[in-house]
C-alpha atoms as a PDB file:
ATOM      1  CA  UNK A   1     -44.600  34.130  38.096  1.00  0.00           C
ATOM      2  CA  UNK A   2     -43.151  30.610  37.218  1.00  0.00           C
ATOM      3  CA  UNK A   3     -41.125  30.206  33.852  1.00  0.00           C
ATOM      4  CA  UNK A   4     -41.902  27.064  32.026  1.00  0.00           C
ATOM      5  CA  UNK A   5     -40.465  25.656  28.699  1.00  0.00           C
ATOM      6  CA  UNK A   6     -43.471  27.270  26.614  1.00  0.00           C
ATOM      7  CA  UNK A   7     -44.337  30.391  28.623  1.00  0.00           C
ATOM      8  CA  UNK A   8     -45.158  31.944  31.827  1.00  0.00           C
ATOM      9  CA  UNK A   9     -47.627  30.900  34.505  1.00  0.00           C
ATOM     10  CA  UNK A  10     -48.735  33.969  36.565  1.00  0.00           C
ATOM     11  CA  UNK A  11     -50.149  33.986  39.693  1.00  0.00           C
ATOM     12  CA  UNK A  12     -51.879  37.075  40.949  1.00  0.00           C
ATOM     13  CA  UNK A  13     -52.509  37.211  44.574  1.00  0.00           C
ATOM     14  CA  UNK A  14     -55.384  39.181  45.430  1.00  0.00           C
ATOM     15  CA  UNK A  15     -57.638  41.528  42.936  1.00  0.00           C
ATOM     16  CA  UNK A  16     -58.034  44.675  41.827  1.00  0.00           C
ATOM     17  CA  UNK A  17     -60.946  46.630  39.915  1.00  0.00           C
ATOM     18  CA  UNK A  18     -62.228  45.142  36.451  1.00  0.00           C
ATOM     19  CA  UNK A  19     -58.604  43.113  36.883  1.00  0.00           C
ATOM     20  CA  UNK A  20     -60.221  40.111  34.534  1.00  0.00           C
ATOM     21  CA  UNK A  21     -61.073  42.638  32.133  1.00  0.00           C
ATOM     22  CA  UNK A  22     -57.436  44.646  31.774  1.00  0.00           C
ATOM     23  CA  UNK A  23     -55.462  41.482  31.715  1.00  0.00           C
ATOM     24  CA  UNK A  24     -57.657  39.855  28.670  1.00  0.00           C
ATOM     25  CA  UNK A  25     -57.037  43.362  26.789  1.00  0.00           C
ATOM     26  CA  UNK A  26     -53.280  42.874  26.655  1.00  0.00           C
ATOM     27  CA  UNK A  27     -53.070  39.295  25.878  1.00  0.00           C
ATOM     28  CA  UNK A  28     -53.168  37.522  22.825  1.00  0.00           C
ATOM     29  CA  UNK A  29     -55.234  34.992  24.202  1.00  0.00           C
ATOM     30  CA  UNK A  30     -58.025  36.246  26.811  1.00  0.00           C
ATOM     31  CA  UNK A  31     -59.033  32.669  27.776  1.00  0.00           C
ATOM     32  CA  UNK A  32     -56.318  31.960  29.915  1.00  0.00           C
ATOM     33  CA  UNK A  33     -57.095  34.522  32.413  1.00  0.00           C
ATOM     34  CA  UNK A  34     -59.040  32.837  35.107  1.00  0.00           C
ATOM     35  CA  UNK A  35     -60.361  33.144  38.929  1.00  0.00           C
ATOM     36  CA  UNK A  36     -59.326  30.866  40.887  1.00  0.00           C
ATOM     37  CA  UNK A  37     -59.146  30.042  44.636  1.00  0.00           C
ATOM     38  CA  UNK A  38     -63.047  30.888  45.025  1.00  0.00           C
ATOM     39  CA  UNK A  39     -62.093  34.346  43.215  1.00  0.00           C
ATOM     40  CA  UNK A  40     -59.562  35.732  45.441  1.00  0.00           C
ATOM     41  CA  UNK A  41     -56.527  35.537  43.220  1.00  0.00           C
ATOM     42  CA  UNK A  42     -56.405  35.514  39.650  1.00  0.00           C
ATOM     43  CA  UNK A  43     -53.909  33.157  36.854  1.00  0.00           C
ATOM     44  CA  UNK A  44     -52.461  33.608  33.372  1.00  0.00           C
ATOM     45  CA  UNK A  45     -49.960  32.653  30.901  1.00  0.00           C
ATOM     46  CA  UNK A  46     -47.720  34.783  29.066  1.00  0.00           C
ATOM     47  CA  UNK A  47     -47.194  33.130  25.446  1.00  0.00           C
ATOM     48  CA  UNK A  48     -45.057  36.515  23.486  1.00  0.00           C
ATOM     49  CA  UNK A  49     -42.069  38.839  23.775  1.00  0.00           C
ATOM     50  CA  UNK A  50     -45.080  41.336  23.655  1.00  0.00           C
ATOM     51  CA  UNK A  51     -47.164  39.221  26.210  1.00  0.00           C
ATOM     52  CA  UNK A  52     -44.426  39.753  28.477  1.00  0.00           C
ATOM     53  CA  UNK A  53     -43.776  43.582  28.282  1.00  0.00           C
ATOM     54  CA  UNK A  54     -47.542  44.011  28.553  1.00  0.00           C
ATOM     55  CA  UNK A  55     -46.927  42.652  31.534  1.00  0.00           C
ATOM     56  CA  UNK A  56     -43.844  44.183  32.750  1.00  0.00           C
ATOM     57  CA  UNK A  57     -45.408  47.394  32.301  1.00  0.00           C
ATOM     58  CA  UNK A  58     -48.450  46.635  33.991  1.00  0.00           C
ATOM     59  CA  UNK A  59     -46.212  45.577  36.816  1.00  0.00           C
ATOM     60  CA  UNK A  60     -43.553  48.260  37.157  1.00  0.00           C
ATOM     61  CA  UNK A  61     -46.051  51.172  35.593  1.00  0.00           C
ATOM     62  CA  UNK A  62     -49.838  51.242  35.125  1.00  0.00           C
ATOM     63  CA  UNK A  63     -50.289  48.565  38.464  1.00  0.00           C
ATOM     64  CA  UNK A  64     -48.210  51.219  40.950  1.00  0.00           C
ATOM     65  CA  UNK A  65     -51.241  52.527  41.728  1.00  0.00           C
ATOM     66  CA  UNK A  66     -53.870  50.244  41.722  1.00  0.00           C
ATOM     67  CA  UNK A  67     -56.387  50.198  44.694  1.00  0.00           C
ATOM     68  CA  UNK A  68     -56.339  46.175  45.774  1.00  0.00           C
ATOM     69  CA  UNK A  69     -59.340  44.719  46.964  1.00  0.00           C
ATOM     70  CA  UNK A  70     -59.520  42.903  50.339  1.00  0.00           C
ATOM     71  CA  UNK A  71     -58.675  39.651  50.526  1.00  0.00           C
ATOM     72  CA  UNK A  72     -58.580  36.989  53.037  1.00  0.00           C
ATOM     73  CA  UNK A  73     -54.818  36.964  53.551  1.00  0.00           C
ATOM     74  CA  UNK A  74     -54.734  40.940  54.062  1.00  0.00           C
ATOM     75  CA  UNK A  75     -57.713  40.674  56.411  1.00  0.00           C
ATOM     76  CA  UNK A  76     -56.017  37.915  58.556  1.00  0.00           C
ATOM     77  CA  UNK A  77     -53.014  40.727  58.404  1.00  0.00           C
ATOM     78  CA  UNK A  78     -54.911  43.099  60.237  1.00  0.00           C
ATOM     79  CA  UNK A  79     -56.227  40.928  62.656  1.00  0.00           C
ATOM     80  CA  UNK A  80     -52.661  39.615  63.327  1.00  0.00           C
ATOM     81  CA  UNK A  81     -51.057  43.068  63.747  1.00  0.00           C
ATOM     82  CA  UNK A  82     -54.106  44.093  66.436  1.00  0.00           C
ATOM     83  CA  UNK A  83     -53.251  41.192  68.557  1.00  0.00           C
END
């Protein structure tokens, strides 16, 4: 997360289930929730005081136990720790 002058700029690194889909519920604006880096990671913006609980509690609550998909980074993880 990066805090600009306007709002928020939120990075996700790597994906979970229907992720597009539960971040677009809680936001005022569901446009700005995009795929990037061909799909592996996911970015925002957080605009509102309730924007940013929304996200707090996604964070520290509702996200502890989300299964994350595979990504490159994690698979280049495992490969490391077998050498």
């Amino acid at each position: 997360m990066a805090a600009r002058t306007k709002n928020a700029y939120v990075w996700q690194q790597g994906r979970f289930e229907s992720d597009i889909d539960f971040w677009k519920k809680g936001l005022s604006d569901p446009e700005v929730v995009k795929s990037v880096k061909d799909g592996q990671c996911l970015r925002l913006f957080l605009d509102t005081a309730q924007e940013f609980q929304f996200f707090h509690h996604a964070a520290t609550q509702q996200l502890q136990s989300a299964e994350w998909l595979g990504s490159v980074a994690d698979e280049e993880m495992d490969e490391t720790a077998d050498d």
